[in-house]
N, C-alpha and C. Protein backbone atom coordinates (compact mmCIF):
# COMPACT_ATOMS: atom_id res chain seq x y z
N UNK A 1 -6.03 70.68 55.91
CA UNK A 1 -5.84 69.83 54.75
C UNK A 1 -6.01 68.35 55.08
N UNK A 2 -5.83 67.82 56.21
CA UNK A 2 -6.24 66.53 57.32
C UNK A 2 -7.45 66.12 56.36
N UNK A 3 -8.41 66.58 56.46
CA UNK A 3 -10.07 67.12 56.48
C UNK A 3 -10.55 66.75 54.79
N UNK A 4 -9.34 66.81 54.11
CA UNK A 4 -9.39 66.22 52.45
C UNK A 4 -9.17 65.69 52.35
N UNK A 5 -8.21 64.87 52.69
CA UNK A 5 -7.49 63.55 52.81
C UNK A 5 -8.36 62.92 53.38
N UNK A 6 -9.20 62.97 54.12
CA UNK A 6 -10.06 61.69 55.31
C UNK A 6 -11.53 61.96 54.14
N UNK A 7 -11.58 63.08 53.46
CA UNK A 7 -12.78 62.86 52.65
C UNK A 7 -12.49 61.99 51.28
N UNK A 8 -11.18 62.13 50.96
CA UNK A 8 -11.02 61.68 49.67
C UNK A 8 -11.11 60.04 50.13
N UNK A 9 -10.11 59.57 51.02
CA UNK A 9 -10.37 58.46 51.76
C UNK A 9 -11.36 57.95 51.86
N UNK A 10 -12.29 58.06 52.54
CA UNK A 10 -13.79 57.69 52.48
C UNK A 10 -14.24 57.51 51.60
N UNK A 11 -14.79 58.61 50.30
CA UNK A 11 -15.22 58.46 49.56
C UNK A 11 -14.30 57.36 48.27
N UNK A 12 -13.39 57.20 48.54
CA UNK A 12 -12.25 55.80 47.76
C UNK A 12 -13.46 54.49 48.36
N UNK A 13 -13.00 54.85 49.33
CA UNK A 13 -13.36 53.43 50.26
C UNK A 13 -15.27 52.94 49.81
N UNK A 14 -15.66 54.33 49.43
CA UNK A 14 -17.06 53.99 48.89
C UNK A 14 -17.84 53.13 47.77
N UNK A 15 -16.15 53.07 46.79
CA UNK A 15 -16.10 52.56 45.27
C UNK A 15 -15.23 51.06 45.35
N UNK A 16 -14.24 51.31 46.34
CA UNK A 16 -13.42 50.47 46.06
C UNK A 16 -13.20 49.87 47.79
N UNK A 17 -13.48 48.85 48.04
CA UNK A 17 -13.31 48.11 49.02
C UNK A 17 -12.26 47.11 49.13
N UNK A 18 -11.69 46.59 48.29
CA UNK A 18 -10.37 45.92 48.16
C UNK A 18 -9.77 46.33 46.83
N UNK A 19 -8.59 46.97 47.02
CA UNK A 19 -8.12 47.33 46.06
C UNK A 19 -7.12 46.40 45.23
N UNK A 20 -6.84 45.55 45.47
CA UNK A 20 -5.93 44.01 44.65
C UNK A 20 -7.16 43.34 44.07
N UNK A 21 -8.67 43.41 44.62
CA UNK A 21 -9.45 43.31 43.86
C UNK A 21 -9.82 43.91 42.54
N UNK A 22 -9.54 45.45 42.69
CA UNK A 22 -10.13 46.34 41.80
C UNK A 22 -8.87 46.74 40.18
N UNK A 23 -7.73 46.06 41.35
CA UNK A 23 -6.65 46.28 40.03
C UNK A 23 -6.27 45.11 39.26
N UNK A 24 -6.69 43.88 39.96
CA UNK A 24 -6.63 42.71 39.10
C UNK A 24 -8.36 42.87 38.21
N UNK A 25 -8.84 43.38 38.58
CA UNK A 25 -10.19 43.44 37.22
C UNK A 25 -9.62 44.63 36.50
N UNK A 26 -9.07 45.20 36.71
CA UNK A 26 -8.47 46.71 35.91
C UNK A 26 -7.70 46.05 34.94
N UNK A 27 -6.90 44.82 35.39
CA UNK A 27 -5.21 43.93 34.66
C UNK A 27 -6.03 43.38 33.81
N UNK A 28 -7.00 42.54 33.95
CA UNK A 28 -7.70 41.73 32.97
C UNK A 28 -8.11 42.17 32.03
N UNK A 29 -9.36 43.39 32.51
CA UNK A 29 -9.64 44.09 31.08
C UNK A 29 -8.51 44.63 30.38
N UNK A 30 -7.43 45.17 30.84
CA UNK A 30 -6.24 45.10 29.81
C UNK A 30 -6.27 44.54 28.85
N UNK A 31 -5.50 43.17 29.47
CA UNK A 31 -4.83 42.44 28.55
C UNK A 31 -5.88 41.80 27.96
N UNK A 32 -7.16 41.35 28.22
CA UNK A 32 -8.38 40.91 27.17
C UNK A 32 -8.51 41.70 26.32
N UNK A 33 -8.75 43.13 26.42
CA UNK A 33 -8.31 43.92 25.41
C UNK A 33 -8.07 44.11 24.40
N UNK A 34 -6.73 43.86 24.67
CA UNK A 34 -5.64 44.24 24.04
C UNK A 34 -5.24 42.68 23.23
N UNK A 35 -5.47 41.54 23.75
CA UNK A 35 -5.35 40.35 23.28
C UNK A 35 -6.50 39.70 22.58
N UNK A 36 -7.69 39.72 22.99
CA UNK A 36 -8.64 38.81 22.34
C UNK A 36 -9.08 39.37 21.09
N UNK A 37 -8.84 40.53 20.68
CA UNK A 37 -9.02 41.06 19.17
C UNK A 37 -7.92 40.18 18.46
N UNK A 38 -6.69 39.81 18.87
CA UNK A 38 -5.89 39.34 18.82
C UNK A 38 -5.84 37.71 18.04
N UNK A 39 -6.79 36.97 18.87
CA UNK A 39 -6.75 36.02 18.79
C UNK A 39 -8.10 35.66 17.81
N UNK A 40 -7.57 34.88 17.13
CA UNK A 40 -8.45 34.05 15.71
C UNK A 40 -9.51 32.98 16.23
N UNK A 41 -10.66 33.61 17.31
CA UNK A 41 -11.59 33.31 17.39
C UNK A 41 -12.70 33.99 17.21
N UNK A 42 -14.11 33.61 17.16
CA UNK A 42 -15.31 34.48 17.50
C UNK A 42 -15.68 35.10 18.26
N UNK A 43 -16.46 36.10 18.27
CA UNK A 43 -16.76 36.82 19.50
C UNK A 43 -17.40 35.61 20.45
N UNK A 44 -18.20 35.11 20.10
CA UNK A 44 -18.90 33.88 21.20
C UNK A 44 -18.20 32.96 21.70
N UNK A 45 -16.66 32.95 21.57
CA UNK A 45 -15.56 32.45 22.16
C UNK A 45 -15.17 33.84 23.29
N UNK A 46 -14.97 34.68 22.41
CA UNK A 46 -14.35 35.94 23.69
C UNK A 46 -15.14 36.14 24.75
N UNK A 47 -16.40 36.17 24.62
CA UNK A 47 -16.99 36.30 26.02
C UNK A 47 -17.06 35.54 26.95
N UNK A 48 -16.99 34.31 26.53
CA UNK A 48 -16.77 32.68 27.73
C UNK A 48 -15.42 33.48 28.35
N UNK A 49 -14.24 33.87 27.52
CA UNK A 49 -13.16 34.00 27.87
C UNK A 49 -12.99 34.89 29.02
N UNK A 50 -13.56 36.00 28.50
CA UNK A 50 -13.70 37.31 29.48
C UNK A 50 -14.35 37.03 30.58
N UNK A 51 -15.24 36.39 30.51
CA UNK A 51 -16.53 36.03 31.82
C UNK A 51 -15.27 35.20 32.77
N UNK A 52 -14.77 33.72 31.83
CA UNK A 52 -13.79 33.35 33.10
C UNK A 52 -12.87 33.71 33.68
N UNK A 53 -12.18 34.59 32.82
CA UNK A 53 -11.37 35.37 33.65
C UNK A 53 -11.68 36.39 35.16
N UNK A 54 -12.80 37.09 34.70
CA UNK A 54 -13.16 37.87 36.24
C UNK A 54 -13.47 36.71 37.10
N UNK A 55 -14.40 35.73 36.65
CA UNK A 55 -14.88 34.89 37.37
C UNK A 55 -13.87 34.31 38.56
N UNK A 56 -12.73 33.88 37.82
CA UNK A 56 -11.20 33.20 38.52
C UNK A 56 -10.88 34.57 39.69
N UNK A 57 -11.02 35.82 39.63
CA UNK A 57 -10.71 36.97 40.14
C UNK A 57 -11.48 37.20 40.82
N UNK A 58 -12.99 36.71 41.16
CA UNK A 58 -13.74 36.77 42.25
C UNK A 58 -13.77 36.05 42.90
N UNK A 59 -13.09 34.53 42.71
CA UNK A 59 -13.41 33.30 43.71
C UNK A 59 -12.31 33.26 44.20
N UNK A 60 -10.70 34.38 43.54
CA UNK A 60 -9.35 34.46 44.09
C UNK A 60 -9.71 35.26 45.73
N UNK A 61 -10.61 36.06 44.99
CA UNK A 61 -10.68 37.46 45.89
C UNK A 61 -11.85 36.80 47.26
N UNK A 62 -12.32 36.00 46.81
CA UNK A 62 -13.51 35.62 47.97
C UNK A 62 -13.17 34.46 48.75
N UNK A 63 -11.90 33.96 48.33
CA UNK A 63 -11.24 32.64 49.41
C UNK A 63 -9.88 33.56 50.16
N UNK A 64 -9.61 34.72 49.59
CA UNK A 64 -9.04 35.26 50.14
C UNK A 64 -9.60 36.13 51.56
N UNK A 65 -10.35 36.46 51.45
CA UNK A 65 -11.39 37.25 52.24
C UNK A 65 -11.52 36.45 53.38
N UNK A 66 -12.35 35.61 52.92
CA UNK A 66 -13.07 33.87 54.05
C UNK A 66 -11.32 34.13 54.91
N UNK A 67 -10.26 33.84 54.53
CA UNK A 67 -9.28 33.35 55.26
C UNK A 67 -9.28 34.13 56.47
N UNK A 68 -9.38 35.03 56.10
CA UNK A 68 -9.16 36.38 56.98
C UNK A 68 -9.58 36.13 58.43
């Protein structure tokens, strides 16, 4: 059973390479979601919105990395 575990492992590791990466883009689309229908703007407002948000979540995730 070793032998599933080291496959399931791997194949994780194939999709997902940092996972505080993969769950803060998981958190965002949430709450954009769930909020920007929400909010009393246009769609051509929501997408600036959405775009900066991952955006902030890749340059979190890529000065984090560099430190390393």
């Amino acid at each position: 059973m070793k032998w599933l575990r080291t496959i399931a492992t791997e194949t994780f590791g194939l999709f997902v390479d940092d996972g505080a990466f993969a769950v803060a883009i998981l958190a965002w689309l949430i709450v954009a979601g769930v909020v920007l229908p929400h909010v009393g703007t246009t769609a051509a407002v929501k997408g600036p919105i959405l775009f900066a948000g991952l955006a902030v979540i890749l340059i979190e995730s890529a000065t984090r990395r560099a430190r390393k």
